[in-house]
C-alpha atoms as a PDB file:
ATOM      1  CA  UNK A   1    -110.329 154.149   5.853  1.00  0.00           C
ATOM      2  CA  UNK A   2    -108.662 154.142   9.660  1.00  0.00           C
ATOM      3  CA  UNK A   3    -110.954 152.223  12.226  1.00  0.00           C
ATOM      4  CA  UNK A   4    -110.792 155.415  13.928  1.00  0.00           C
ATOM      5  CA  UNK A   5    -112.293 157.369  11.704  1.00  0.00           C
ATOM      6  CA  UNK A   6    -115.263 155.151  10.895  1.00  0.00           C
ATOM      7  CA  UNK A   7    -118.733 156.070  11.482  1.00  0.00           C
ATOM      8  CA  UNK A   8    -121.780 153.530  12.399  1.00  0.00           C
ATOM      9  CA  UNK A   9    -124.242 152.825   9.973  1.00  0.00           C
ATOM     10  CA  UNK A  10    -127.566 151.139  11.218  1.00  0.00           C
ATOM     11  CA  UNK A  11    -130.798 150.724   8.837  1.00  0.00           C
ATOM     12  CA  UNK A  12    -133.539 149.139  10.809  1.00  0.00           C
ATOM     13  CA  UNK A  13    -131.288 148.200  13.304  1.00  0.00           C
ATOM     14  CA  UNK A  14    -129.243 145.974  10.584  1.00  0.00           C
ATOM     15  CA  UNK A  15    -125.646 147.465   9.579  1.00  0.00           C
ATOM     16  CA  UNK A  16    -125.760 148.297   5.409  1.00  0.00           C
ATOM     17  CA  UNK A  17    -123.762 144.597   4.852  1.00  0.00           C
ATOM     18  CA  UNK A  18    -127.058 143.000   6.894  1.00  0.00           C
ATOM     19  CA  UNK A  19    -129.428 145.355   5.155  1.00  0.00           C
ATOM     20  CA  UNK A  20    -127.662 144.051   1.855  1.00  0.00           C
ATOM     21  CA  UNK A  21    -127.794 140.182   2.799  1.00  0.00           C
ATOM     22  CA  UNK A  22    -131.781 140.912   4.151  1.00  0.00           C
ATOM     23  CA  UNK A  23    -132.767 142.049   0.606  1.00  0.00           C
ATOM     24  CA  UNK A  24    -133.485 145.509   1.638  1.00  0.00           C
ATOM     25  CA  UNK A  25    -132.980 146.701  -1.345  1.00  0.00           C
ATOM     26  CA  UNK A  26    -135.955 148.986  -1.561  1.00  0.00           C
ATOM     27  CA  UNK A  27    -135.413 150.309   1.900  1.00  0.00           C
ATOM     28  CA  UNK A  28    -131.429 151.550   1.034  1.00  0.00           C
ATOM     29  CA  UNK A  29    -132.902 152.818  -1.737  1.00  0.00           C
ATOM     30  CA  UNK A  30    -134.779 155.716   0.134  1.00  0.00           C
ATOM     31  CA  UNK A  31    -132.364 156.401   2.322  1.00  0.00           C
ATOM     32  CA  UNK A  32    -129.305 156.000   0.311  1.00  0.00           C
ATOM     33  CA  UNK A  33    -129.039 159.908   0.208  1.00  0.00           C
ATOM     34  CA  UNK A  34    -129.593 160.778   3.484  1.00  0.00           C
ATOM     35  CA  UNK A  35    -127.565 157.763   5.175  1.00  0.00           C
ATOM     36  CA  UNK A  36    -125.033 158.910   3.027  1.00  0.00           C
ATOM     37  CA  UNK A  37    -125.017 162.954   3.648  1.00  0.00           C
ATOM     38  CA  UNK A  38    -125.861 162.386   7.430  1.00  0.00           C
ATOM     39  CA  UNK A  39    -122.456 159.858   7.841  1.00  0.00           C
ATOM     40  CA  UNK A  40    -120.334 162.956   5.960  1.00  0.00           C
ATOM     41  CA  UNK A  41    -122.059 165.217   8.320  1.00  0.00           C
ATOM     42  CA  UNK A  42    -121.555 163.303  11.656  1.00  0.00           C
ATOM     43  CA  UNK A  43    -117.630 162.986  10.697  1.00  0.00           C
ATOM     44  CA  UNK A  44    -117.695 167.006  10.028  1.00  0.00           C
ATOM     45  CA  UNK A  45    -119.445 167.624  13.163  1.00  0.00           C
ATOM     46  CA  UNK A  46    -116.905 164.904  15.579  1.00  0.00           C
ATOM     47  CA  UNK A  47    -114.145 166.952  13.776  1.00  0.00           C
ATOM     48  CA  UNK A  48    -115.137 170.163  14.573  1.00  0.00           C
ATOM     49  CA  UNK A  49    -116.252 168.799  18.292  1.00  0.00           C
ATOM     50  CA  UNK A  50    -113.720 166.953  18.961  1.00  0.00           C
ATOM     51  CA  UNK A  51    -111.225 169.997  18.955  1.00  0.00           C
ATOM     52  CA  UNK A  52    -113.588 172.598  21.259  1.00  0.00           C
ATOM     53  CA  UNK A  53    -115.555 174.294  18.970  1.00  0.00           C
ATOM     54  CA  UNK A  54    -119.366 173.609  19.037  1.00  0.00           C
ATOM     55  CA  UNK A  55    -122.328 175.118  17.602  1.00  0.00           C
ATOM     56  CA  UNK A  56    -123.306 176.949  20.689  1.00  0.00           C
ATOM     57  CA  UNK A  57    -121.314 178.424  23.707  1.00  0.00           C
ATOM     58  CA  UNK A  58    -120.658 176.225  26.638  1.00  0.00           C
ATOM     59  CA  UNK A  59    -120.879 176.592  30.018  1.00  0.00           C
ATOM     60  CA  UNK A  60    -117.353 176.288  32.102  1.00  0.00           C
ATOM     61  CA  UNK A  61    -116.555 173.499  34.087  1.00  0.00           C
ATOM     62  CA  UNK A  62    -117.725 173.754  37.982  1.00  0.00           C
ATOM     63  CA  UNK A  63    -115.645 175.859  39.684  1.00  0.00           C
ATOM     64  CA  UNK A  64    -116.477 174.288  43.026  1.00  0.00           C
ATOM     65  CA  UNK A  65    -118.444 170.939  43.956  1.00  0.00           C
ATOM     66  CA  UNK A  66    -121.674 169.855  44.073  1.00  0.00           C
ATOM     67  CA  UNK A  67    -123.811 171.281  46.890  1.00  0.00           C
ATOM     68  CA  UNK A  68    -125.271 168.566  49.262  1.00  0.00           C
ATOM     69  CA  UNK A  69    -128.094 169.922  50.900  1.00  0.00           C
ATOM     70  CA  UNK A  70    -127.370 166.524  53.379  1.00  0.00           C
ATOM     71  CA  UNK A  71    -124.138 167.507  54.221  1.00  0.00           C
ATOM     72  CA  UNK A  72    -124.827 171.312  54.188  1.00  0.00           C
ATOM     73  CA  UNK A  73    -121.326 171.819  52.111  1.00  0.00           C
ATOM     74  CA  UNK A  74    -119.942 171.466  48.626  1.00  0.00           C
ATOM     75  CA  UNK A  75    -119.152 167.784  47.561  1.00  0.00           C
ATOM     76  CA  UNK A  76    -116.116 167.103  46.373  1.00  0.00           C
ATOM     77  CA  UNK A  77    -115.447 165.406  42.425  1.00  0.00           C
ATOM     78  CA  UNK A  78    -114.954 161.790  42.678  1.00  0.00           C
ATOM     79  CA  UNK A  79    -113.353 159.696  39.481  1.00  0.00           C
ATOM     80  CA  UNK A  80    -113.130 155.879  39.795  1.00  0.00           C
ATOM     81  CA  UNK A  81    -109.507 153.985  39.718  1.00  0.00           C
ATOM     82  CA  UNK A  82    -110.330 152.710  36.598  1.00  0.00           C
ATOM     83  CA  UNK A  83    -110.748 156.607  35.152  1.00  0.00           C
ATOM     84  CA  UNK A  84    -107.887 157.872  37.260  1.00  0.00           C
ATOM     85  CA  UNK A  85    -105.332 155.098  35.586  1.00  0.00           C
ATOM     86  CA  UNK A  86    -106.750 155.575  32.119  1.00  0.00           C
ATOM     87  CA  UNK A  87    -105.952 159.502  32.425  1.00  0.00           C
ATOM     88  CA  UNK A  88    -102.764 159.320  34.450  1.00  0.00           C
ATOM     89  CA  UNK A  89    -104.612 161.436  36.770  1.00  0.00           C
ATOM     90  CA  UNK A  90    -103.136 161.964  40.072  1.00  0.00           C
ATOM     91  CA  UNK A  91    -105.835 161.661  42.168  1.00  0.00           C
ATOM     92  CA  UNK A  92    -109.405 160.577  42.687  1.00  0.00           C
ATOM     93  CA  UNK A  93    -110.413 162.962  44.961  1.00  0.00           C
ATOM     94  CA  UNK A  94    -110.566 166.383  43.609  1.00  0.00           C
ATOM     95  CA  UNK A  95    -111.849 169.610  44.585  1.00  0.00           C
ATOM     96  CA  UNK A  96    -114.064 170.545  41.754  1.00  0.00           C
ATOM     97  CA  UNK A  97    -114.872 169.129  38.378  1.00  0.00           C
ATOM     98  CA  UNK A  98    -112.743 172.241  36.974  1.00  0.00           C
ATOM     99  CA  UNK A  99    -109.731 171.239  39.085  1.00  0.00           C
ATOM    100  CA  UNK A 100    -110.108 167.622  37.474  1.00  0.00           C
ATOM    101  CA  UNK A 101    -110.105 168.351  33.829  1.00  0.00           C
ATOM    102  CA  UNK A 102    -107.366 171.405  34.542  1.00  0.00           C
ATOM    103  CA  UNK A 103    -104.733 168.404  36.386  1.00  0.00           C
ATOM    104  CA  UNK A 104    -105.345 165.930  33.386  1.00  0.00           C
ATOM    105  CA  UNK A 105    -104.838 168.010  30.951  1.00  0.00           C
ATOM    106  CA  UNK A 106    -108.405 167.694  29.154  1.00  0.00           C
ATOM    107  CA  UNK A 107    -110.529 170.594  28.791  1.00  0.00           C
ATOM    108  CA  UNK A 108    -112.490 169.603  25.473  1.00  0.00           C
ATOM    109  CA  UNK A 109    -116.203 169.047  26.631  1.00  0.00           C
ATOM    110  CA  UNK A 110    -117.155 165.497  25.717  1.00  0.00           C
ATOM    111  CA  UNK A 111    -113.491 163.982  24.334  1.00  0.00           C
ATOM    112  CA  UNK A 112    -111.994 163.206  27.815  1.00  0.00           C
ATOM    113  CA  UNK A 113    -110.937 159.624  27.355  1.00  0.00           C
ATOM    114  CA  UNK A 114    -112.387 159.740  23.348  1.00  0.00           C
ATOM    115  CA  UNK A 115    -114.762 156.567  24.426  1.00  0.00           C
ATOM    116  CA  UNK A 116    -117.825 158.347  24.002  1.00  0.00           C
ATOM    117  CA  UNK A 117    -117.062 159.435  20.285  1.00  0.00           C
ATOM    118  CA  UNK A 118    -116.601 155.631  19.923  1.00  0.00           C
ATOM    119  CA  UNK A 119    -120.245 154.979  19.917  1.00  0.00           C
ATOM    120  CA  UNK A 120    -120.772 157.743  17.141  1.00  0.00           C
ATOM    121  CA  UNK A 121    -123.644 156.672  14.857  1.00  0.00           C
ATOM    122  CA  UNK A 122    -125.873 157.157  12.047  1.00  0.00           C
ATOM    123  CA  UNK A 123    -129.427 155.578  11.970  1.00  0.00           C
ATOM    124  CA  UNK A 124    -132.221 155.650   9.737  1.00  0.00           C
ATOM    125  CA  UNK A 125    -135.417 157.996  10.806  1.00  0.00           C
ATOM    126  CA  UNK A 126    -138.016 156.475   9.381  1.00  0.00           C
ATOM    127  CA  UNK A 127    -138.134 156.121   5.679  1.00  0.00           C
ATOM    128  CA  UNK A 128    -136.610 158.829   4.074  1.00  0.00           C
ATOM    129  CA  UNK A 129    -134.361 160.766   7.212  1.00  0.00           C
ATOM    130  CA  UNK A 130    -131.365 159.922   9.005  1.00  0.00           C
ATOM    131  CA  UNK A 131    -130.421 161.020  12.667  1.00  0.00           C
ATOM    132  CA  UNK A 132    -126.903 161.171  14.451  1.00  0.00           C
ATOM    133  CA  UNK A 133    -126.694 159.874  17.894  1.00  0.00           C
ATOM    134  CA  UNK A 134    -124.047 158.057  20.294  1.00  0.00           C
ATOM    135  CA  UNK A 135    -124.464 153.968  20.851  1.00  0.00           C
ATOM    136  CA  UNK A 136    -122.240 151.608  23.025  1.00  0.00           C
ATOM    137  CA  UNK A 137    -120.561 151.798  26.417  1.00  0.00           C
ATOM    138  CA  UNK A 138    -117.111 153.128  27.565  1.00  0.00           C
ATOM    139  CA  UNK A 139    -115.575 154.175  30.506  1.00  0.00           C
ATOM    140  CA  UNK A 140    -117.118 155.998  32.655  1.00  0.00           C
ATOM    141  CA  UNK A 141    -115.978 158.033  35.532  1.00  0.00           C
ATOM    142  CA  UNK A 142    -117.943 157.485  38.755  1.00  0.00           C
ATOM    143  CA  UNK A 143    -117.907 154.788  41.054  1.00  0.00           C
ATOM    144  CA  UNK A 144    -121.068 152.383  40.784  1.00  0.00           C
ATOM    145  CA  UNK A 145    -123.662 153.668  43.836  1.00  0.00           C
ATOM    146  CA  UNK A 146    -122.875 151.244  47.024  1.00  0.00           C
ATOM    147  CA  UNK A 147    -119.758 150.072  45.832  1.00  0.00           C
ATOM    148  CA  UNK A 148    -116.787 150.626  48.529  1.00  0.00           C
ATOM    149  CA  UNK A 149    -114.122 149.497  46.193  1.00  0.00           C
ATOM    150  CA  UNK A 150    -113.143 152.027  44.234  1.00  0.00           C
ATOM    151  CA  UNK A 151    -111.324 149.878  41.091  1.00  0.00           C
ATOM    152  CA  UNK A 152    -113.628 149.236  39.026  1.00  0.00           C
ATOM    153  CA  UNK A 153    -113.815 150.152  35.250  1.00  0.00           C
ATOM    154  CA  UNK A 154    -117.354 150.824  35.243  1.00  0.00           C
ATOM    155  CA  UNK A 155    -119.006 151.627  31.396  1.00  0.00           C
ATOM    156  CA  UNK A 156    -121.378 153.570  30.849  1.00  0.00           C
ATOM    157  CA  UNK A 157    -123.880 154.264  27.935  1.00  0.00           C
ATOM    158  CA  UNK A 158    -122.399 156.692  25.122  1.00  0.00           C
ATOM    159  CA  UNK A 159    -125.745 158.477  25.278  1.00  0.00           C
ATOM    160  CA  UNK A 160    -125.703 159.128  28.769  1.00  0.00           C
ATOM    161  CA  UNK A 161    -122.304 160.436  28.964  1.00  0.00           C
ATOM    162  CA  UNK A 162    -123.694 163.117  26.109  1.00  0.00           C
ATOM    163  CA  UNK A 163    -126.588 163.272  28.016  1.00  0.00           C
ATOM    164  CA  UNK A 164    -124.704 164.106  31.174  1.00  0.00           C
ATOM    165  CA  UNK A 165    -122.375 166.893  29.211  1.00  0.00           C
ATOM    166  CA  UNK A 166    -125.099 168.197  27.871  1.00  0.00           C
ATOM    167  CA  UNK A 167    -126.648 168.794  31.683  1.00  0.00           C
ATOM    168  CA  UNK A 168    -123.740 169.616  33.543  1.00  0.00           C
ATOM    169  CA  UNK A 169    -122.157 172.301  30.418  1.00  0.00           C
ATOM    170  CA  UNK A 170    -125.493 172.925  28.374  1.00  0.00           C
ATOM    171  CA  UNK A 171    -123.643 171.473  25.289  1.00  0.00           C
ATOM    172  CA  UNK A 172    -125.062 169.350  22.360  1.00  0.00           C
ATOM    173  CA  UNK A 173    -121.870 168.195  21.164  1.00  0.00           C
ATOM    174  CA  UNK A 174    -123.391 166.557  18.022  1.00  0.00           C
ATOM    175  CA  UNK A 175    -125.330 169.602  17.266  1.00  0.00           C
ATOM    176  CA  UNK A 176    -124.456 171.080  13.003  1.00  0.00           C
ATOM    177  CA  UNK A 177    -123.531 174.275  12.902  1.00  0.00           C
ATOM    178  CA  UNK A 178    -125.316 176.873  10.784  1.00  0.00           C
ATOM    179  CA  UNK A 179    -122.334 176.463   8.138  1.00  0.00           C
ATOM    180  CA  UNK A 180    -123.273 173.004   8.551  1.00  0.00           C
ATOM    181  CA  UNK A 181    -126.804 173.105   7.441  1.00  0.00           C
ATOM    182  CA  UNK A 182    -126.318 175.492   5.146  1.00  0.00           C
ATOM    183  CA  UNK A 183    -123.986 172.767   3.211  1.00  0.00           C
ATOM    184  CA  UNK A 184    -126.262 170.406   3.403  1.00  0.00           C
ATOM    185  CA  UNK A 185    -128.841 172.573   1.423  1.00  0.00           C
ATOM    186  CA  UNK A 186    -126.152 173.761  -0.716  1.00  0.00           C
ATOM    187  CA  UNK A 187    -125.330 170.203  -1.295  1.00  0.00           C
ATOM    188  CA  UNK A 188    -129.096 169.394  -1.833  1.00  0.00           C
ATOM    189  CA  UNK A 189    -129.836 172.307  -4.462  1.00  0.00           C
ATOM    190  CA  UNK A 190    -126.201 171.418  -6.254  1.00  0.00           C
ATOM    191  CA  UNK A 191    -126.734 167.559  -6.739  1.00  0.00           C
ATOM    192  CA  UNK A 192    -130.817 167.883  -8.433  1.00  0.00           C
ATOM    193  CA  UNK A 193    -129.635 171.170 -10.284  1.00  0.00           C
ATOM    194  CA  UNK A 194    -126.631 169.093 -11.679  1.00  0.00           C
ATOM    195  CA  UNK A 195    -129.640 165.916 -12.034  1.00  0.00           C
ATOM    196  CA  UNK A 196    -131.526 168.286 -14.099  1.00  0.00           C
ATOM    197  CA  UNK A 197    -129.284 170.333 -16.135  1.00  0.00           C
ATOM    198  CA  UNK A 198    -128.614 167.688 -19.085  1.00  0.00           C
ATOM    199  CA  UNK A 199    -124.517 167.906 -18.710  1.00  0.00           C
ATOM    200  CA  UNK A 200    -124.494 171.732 -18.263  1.00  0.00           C
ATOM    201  CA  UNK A 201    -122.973 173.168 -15.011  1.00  0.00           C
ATOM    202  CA  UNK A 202    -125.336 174.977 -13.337  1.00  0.00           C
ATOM    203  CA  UNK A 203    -124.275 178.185 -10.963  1.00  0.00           C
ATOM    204  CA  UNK A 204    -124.767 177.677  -7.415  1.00  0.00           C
ATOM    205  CA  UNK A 205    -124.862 180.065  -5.114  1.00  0.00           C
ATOM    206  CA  UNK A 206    -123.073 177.809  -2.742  1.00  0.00           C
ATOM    207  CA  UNK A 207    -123.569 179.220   1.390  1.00  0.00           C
ATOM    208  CA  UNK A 208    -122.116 177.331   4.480  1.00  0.00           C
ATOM    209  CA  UNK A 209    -119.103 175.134   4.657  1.00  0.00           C
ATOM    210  CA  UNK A 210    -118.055 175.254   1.198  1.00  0.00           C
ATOM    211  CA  UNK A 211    -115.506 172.015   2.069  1.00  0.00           C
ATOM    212  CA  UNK A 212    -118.343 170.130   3.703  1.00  0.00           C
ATOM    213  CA  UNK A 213    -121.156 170.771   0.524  1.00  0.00           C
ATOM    214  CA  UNK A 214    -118.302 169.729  -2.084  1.00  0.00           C
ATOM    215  CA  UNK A 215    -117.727 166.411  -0.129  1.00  0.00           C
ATOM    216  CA  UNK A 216    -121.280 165.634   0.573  1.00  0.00           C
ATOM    217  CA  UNK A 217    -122.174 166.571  -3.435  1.00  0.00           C
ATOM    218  CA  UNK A 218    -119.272 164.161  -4.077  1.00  0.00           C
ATOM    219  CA  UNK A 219    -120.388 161.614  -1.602  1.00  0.00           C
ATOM    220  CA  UNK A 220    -123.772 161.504  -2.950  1.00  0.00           C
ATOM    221  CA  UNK A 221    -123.269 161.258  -6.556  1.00  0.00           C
ATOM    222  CA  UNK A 222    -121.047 158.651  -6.059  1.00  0.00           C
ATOM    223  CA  UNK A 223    -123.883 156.546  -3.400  1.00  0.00           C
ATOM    224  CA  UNK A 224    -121.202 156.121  -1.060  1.00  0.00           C
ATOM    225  CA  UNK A 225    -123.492 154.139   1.399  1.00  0.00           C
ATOM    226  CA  UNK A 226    -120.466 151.852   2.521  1.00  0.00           C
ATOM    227  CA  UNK A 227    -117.811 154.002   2.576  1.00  0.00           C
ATOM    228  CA  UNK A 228    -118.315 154.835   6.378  1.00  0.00           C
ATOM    229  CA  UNK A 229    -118.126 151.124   7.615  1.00  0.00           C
END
């Protein structure tokens, strides 16, 4: 599998290889399925995300700046040098966020440089659930506070950066859809009513991404912990 399209995979805070080497064997055992149908999930969800569509409707990019009650006025949308060579952008100075994202070319909420989707990972919850969330640093594009010079490649924290999308556009952009969920109980139902069916093949009323509940029936049968790394 491409670097690219490889997901994290932390169980208590080890990756599975560490988990492995720890003797954790009891542990990946209770998660196994939901590491393993959370990973499929997370690459769905980049894939869907990473081309514009999300679960819920976005808000546009700002039209016009910041208002600074200081200044009495609209500020204007700074990006750092760093950001600004990184993007080919032509400037760093820009009238409005919208006016930024319209010159380089990017519009996709979240996937501006791709660093951010970089960080993607999958964690254990507790014993028995999984979450998705965003780890690591990549560039960012504001200029550290007090700084004059205006060069710097300056990282920021994955989770911020979703954090700050999130804020500014009132997007989750890790968020399922509800073809999403519905797969994963599709998936759910399909894999113990195969379990207990004694060879038969059982009728499923399948609902949701049919795609995404074959691969995650496939993925799970086949305890594809690894796979993802």
């Amino acid at each position: 599998m491409a670097a690219r399209d490889a997901v994290e995979v932390r169980i208590g805070g080890k990756t599975v290889k560490d988990a492995l080497a720890a003797n954790r064997i009891g542990q990946l055992g209770q998660l196994s399925r939901a590491i393993v149908a959370t990973t499929r999930l997370a690459k769905a969800v980049r894939v869907r995300a990473q081309r514009g569509d999300f679960a819920t409707q976005r808000r546009p990019y700002r039209a016009r700046g910041v208002w600074d009650p200081n200044q009495n006025k609209f500020s204007s949308y700074f990006i750092s040098e760093g950001y600004k060579r990184a993007l080919g952008a032509k400037y760093q100075r820009y009238q409005s966020s919208a006016a930024f994202h319209t010159d380089v070319g990017r519009q996709v909420a979240g996937n501006i440089t791709g660093g951010m989707w970089s960080g993607l990972r999958v964690r254990n919850f507790g014993t028995r659930g999984a979450v998705i969330e965003f780890a690591g640093r990549s560039l960012g594009s504001r200029i550290k506070a007090g700084k004059r010079r205006t060069n710097e490649n300056v990282k920021v924290a994955n989770r911020l950066k979703a954090a700050s999308v999130y804020k500014s556009l009132a997007i989750n952009v890790i968020q399922p859809s509800d073809a999403e969920i519905n797969a994963l109980g599709t998936a759910a139902v399909t894999v113990v009513a195969k379990a207990t069916s004694f060879g038969g093949r059982p009728t499923i009323n399948a609902s949701g991404d049919r795609a995404l509940a074959r691969q995650l029936v496939s993925d799970i049968e086949a305890g594809r912990v690894t796979r993802y790394l």
